[in-house]
Structures are given as structure tokens and as C-alpha cells.
Protein backbone atom coordinates (compact mmCIF):
# COMPACT_ATOMS: atom_id res chain seq x y z
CA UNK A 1 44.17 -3.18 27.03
CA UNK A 2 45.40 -5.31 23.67
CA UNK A 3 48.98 -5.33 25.80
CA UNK A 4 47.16 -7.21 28.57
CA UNK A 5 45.64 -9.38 26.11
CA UNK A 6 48.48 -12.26 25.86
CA UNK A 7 49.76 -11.66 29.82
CA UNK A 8 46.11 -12.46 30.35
CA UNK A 9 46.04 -15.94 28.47
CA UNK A 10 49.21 -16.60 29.82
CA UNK A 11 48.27 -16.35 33.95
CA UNK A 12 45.47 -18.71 32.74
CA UNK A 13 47.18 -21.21 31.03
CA UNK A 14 49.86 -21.48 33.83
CA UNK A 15 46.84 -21.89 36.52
CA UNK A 16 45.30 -24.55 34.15
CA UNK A 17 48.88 -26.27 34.25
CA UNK A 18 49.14 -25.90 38.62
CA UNK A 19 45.79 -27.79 38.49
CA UNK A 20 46.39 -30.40 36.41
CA UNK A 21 49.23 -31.29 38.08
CA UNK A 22 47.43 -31.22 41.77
CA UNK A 23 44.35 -32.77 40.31
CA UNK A 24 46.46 -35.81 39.04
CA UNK A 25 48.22 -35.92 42.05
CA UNK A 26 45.13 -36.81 43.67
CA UNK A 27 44.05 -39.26 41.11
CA UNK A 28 47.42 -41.18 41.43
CA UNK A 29 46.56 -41.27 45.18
CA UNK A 30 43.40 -42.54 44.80
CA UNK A 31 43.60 -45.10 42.62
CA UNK A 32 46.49 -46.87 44.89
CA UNK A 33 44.44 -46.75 47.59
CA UNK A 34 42.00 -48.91 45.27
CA UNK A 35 44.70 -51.23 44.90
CA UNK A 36 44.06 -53.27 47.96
CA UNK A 37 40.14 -53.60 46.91
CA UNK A 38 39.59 -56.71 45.21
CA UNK A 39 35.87 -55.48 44.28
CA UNK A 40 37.09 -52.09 43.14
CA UNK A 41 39.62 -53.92 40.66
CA UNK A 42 36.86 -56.31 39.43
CA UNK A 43 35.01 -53.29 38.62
CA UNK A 44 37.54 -51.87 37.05
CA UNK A 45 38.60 -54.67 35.29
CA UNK A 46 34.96 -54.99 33.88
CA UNK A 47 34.80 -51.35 32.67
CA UNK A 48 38.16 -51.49 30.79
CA UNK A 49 37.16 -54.38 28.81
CA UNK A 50 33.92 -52.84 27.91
CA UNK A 51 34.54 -48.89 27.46
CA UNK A 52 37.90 -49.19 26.28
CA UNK A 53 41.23 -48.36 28.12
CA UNK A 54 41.70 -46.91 31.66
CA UNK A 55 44.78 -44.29 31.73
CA UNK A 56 46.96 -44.40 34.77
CA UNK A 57 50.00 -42.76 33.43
CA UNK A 58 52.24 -40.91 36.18
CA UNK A 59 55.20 -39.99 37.68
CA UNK A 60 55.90 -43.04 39.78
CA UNK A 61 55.35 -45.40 36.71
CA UNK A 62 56.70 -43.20 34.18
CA UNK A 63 59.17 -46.06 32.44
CA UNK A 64 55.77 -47.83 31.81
CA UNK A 65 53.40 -47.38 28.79
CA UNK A 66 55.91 -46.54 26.10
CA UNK A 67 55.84 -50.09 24.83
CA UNK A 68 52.35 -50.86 25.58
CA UNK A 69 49.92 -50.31 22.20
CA UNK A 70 47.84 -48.15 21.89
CA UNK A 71 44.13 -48.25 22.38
CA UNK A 72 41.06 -46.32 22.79
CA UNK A 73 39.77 -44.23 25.74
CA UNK A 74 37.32 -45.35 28.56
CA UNK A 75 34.00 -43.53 27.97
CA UNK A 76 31.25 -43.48 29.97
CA UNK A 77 28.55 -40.93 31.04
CA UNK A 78 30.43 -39.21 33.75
CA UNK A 79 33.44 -38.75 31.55
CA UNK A 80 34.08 -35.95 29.53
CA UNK A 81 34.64 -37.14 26.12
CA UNK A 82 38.39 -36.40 24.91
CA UNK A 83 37.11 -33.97 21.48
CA UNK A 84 39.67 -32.43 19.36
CA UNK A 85 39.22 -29.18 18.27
CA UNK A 86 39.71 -27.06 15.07
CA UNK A 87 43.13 -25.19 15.60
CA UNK A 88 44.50 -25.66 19.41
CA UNK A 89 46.60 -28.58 19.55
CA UNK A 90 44.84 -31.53 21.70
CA UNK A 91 46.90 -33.09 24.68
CA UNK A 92 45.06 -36.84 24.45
CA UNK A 93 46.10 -39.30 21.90
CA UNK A 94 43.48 -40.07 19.18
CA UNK A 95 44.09 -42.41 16.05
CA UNK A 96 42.10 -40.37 12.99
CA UNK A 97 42.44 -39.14 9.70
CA UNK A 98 41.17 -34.96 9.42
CA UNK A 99 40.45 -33.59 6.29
CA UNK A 100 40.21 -29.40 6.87
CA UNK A 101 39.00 -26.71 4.95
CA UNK A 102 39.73 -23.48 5.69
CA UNK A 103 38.84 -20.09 3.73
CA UNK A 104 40.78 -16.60 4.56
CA UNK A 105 39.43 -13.61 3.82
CA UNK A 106 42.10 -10.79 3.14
CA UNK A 107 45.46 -12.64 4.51
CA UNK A 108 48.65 -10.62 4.78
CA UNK A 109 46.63 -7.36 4.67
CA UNK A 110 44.68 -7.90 2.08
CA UNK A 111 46.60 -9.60 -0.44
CA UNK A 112 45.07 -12.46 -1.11
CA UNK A 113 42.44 -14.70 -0.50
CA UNK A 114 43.34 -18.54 0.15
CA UNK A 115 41.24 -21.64 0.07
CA UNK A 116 43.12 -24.35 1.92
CA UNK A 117 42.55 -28.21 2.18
CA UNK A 118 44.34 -29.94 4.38
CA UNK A 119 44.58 -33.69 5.66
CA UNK A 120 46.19 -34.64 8.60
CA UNK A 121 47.28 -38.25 9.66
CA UNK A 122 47.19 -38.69 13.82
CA UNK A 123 48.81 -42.22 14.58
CA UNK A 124 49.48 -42.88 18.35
CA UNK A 125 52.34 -46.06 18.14
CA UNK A 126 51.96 -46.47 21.90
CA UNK A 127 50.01 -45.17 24.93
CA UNK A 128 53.05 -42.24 25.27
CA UNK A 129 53.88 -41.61 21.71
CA UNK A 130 52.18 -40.13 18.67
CA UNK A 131 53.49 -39.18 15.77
CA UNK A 132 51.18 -36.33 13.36
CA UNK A 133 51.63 -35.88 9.50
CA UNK A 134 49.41 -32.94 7.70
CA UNK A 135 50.11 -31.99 4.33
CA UNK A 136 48.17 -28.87 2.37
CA UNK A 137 46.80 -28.14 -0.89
CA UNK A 138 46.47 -24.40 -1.24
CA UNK A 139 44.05 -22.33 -3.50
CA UNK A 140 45.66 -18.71 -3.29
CA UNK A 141 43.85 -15.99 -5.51
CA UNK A 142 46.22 -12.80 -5.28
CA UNK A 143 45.59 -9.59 -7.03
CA UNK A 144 49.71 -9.12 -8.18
CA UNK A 145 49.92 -13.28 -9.25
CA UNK A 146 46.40 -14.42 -9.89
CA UNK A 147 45.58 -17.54 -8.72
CA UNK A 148 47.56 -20.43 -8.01
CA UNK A 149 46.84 -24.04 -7.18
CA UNK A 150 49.46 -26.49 -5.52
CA UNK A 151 50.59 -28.06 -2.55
CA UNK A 152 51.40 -26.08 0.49
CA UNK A 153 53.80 -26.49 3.56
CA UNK A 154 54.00 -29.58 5.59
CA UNK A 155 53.74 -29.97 9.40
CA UNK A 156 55.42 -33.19 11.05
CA UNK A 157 55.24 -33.57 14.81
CA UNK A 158 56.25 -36.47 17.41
CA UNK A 159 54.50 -36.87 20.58
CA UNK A 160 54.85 -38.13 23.82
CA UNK A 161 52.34 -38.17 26.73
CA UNK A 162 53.39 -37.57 30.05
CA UNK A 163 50.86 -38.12 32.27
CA UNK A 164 47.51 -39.22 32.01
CA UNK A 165 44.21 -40.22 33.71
CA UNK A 166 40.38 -40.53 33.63
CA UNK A 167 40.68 -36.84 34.37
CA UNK A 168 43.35 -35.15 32.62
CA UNK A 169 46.26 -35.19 29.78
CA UNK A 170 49.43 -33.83 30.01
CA UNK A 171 51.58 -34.16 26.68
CA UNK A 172 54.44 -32.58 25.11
CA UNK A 173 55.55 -32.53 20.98
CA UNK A 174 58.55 -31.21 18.48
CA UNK A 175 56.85 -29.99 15.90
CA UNK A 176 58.84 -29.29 12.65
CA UNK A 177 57.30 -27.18 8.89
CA UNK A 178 58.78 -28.13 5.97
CA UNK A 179 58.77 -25.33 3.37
CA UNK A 180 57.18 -27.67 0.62
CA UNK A 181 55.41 -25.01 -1.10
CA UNK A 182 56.20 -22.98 -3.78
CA UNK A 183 57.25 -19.46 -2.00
CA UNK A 184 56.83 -17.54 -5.94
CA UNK A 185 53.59 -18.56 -6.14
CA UNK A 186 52.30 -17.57 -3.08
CA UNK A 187 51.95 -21.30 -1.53
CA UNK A 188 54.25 -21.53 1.08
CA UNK A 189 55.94 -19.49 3.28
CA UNK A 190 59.75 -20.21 2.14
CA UNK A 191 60.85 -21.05 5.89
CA UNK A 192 61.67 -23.99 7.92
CA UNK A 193 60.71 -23.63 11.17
CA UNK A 194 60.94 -26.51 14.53
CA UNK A 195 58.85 -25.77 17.60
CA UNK A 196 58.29 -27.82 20.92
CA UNK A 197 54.95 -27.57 22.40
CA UNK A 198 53.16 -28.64 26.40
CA UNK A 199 49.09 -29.69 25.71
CA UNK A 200 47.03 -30.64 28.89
CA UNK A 201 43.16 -31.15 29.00
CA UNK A 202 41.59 -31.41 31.89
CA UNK A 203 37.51 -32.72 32.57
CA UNK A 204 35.67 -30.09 34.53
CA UNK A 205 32.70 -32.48 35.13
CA UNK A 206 29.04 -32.18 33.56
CA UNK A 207 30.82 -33.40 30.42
CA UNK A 208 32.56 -29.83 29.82
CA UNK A 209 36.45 -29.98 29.70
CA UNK A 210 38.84 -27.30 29.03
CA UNK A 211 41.72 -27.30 26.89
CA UNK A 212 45.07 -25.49 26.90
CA UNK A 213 48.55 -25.83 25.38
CA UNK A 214 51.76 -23.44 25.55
CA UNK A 215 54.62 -23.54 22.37
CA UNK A 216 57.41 -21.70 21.01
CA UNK A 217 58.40 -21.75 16.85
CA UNK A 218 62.23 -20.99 16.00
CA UNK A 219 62.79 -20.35 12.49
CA UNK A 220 66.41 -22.51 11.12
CA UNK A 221 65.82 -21.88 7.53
CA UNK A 222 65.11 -19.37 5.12
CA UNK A 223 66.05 -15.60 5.32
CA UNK A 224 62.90 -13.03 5.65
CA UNK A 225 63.20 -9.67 7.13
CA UNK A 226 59.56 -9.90 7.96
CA UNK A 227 59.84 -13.00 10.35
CA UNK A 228 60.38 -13.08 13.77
CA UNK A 229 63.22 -15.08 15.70
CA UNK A 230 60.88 -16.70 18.12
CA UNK A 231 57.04 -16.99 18.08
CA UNK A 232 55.37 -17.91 21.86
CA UNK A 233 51.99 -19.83 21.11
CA UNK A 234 49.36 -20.41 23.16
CA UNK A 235 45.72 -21.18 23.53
CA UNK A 236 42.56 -22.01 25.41
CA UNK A 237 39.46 -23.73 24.57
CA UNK A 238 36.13 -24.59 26.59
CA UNK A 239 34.06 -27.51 25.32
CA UNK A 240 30.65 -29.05 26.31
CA UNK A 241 29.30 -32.38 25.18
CA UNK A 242 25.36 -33.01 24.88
CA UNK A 243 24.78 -36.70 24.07
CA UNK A 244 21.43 -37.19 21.85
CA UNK A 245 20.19 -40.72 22.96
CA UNK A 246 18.30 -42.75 20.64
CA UNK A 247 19.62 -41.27 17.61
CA UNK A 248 21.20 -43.05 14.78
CA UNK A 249 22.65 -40.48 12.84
CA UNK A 250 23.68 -38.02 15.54
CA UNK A 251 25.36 -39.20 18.91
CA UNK A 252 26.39 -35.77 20.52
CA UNK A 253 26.72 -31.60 19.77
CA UNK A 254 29.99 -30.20 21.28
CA UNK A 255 29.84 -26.75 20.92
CA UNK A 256 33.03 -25.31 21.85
CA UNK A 257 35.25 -21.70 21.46
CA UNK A 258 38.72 -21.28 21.50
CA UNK A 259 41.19 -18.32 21.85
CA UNK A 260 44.70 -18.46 20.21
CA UNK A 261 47.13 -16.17 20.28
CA UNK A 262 51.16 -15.91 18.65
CA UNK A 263 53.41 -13.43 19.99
CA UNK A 264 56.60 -12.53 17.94
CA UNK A 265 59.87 -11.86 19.39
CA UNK A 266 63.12 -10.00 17.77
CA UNK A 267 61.05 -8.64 14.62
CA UNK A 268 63.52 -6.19 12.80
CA UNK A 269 61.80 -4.23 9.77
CA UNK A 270 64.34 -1.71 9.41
CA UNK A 271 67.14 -4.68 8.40
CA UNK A 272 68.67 -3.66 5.00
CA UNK A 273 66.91 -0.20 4.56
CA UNK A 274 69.19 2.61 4.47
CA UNK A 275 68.80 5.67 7.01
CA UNK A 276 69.62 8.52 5.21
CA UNK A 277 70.93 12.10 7.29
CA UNK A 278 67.74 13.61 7.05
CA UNK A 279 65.40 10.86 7.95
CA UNK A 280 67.04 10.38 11.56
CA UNK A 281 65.10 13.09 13.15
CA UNK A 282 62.20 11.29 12.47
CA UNK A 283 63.14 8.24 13.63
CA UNK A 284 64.15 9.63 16.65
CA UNK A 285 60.69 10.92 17.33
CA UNK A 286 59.64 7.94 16.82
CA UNK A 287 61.57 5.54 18.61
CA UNK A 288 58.77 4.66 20.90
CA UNK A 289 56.86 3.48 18.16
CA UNK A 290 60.09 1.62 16.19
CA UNK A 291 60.66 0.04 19.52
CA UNK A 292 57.29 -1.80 19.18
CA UNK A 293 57.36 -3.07 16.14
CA UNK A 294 60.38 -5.59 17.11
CA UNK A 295 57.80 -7.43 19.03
CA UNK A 296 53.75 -8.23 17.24
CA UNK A 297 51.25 -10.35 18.66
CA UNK A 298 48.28 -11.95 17.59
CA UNK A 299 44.83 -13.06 19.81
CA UNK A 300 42.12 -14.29 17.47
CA UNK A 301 38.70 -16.20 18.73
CA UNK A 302 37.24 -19.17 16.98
CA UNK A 303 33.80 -20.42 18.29
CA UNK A 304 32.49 -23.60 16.75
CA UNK A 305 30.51 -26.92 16.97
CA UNK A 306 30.84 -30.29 16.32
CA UNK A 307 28.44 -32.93 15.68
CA UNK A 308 29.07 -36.76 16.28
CA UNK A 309 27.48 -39.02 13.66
CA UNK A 310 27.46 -42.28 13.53
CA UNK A 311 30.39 -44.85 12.36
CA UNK A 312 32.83 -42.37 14.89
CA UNK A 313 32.37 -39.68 11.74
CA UNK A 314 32.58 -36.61 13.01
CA UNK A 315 32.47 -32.93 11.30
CA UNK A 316 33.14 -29.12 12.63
CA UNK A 317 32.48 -25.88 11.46
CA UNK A 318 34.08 -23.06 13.27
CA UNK A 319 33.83 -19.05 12.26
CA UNK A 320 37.31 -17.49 13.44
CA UNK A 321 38.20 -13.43 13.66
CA UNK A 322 41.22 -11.49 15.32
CA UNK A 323 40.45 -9.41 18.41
CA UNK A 324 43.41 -6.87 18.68
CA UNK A 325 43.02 -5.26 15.10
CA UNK A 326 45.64 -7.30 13.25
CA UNK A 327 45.87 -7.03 9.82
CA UNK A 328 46.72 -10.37 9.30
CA UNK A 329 43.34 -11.56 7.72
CA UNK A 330 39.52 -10.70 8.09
CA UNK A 331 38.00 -13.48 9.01
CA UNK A 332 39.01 -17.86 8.70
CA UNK A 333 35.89 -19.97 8.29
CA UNK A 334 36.92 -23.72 9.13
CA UNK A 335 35.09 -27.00 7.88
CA UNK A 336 36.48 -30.59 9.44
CA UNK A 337 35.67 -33.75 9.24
CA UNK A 338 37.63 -36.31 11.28
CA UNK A 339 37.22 -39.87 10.81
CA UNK A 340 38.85 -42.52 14.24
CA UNK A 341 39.91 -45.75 13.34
């Protein structure tokens, strides 16, 4: 059952993807058949300068909106509301400052326990391109080093949206970590990795939207036995929106739950140990066994909520814990609070 796990995920992420192309195939259609009504285009018009900016990024105009600035999503009743999340990577363009909190219980088997703060920078330059920044400052309380305090590994990304609409957001991103930590101390993980990732969200309707993204990692730095040559990410996430009218402090509850999973390709444990005469029996007994651990994979679930306040101040607290019996860590418990400007 754990094998079907990721397979699972998979088949639904690639059916999320078929839609969200079909769906904005039909939004592209519609709105140029609104092109010809002067009344629809007032309206229109009206609602953009009011509720912020209308998306109509596609296929047949896809030279345009690279230059264009950036600005702030149409909202309205109807709409879904585009709401990052805690961990899966959002396909929408938002321009906010994050600071995270995160506490791990038993990482790498039960080494250590790690308090993490984090602050990430999300600066759209244009309606297509984004660029992210998110440094770490790591707490890491280890039973063989003690604790340690210092700054941790730091993720850059670049952006670009490729299509968009009322509806939907379909995105891609290099992603690159920079081993900035100390790797001694237990504050980074000593290995530069670059990844590309494909982020679409899609609005279901009743102000519930679903989100989804697919990514590979490819380690280029750094020599550990341990890591593997490729990691496949991927993700899902459900969200729903309840707007609190006549409220000052609160606007909206989003409570939301996510499932993320990394599977590790061309893991090879055995490198540098020596197989002695007598040992090969055993190993050939166990081949079936060897054979899996070249390849691990990890599906963990993070339910959550986030609350709107006022002043577009928002905060998130999320409880996250693996599923398929990894050793990994015992449980995450996240903390966010995400300021737009």
C-alpha cells in the first residue's frame, strides 16, 4: 500500500494539470468572445480598477505581460482568493515578506531536535516573473554536538508564469540551495542542489481551490553517500476560504491540508564499504531488500489554518506528520506570518 502511495499523488497531480489546461482553454475562449461587447468591457474595465488586476495570460498572447508591472489580483466574492500555503510551493504571484517557524521533533532518526526561523522575500518584477529569496536561522539541539545556533541554508528561486486567469495559475521556477550553513555543526546540509519546478492552482468555486505542483532536485555539489542523485517532488493541497463580514480584526479562516511527498532516486548506501568473503551470502539473500534501498520516498500530511487580519497580515499554524513510517522526523509544527505589500 505505502508503494502506491506516490503513484497515487502522481495520477492526481497529472489530472489536476489536464484540467487546468482545458479549463483555461475555455476561459481564453470566452473572454474573446467578450471582446466584441462594449458593455462587457465597461464592466470589466470598472472591476479592474476597483478589485485590482484581471489575468488574461495565454498561449496566443504569450510575448505579452513580461514587461508589464506587476500588480495585485482581482478579488471579489465569487473568486477564490489566491492563499499561499505553509510548505507546497504556490503557482500565483504574490508580493510578501514570510517569517516561518518551524519545530522538528526527532529529525534524521532521532538525532536532533531543530528550531528553525526562516524569512522569505517573494518579489514578482512583472506579471510573468518572480524572483524568491529565503534565508534560515537554525536552532539544532543534538545529543553528540549539543546545541548550536547559526544561519542555515539558503533557497533562491526565479519564476515565470505561464498562463493565467480569473480561474487558474500555471507557473514554472529554477530553484537553486546554497549550502550556507555550517555542515560541522549540524546547520546545513553541506550540498548544493538546483531543481526546476511546474505550480498550477486552480478555483473549484464556493471559494475552495486546490493546489498542486510537480519538481525534481539534482544535487551539483558536495559528496554524501547518503544523498540521492535525483529527488521527484510533489504535492497537493485543498483550501477553503470563509470571509467574516463586519469584522475588523479578522477578514477570513482558510483552513486548508496538504500532502507532500519526495521520492529519491539512485540512493547507494553500500558506496565505500567493503564486502568481505563471508558477508556475500548474506547479501545475496538479501538482494531484494538492498535493491530497495537505492530508491526512498517520503509522503507526509500537514493540515492547517490561516486567519486573515487586518492591514493584509496574515498568520498560519499547521501540525505536519509522515504517513509511510519514515524515520525522518516525528512530527513538524509550523507557525507563519506573511505580511503583502
Amino acid at each position: 500500500m505505502q508503494n502506491r502511495i506516490p503513484i497515487m499523488i502522481f495520477l492526481l497531480s497529472l489530472w489536476i494539470f489536464i484540467q487546468t489546461i482545458s479549463a483555461f482553454a475555455d476561459e481564453e475562449k470566452v473572454v474573446q468572445d467578450n471582446k466584441g461587447d462594449t458593455a462587457a468591457n465597461e464592466i470589466m474595465k470598472t472591476r479592474e480598477e476597483h478589485h485590482g488586476l484581471q489575468r488574461n495570460l495565454g498561449f496566443s498572447n504569450f510575448l505579452e505581460g513580461w514587461l508589464t508591472p506587476w500588480d495585485a489580483y482581482e478579488e471579489n466574492e465569487n473568486l477564490a482568493p489566491r492563499v499561499p500555503l505553509l510548505r507546497i510551493t504556490p503557482a500565483f504571484f504574490k508580493r510578501e515578506v514570510r517569517f516561518n517557524y518551524v519545530y522538528v521533533d526527532d529529525e534524521h532518526k532521532g538525532e536532533a531536535d531543530v528550531n528553525e526561523w526562516g524569512m522569505a522575500l517573494e518579489l514578482p518584477l512583472t506579471l510573468r516573473i518572480k524572483i524568491d529569496i529565503e534565508p534560515k536561522v537554525l536552532h539544532v539541539d543534538t545529543a553528540e554536538h549539543g546545541e548550536n545556533v547559526g544561519f542555515g541554508d539558503t533557497k533562491l528561486a526565479l519564476r515565470a508564469m505561464l498562463l493565467e486567469s480569473e480561474a487558474l495559475s500555471l507557473s514554472t521556477g529554477s530553484v537553486i540551495n546554497v549550502p550556507t550553513g555550517d555542515e560541522n555543526r549540524e546547520l546545513g546540509e553541506g550540498i548544493t542542489t538546483v531543481g526546476q519546478q511546474l505550480a498550477y492552482w486552480m478555483d473549484l468555486g464556493h471559494r475552495m481551490s486546490i493546489h498542486s505542483f510537480l519538481g525534481v532536485d539534482v544535487p551539483v555539489g558536495g559528496n554524501h553517500r547518503e544523498d540521492a542523485d535525483l529527488d521527484f517532488l510533489y504535492g497537493v493541497a485543498l483550501s477553503k476560504t470563509i470571509t467574516i463580514k463586519e469584522n475588523s480584526c479578522i477578514h477570513g479562516i482558510t483552513p486548508f491540508i496538504e500532502l507532500n511527498g519526495d521520492k529519491g532516486f539512485g540512493l547507494d548506501k553500500s558506496e565505500g564499504e567493503t564486502v568481505f568473503e563471508g558477508e556475500e551470502e548474506a547479501e545475496s539473500e538479501d538482494k531484494e531488500e538492498e535493491e530497495g534501498e537505492s530508491e526512498r520516498y517520503l509522503v507526509d500530511i500537514l493540515p492547517g489554518v490561516r486567519f486573515d487580519l487586518a492591514h493584509e497580515l496574515y498568520v498560519l499554524v499547521g501540525f505536519e506528520i509522515p504517513l509511510n513510517g519514515t524515520e525522518e522526523f516525528d512530527k513538524r509544527v509550523w507557525f507563519s506570518i506573511i505580511k503583502d505589500f
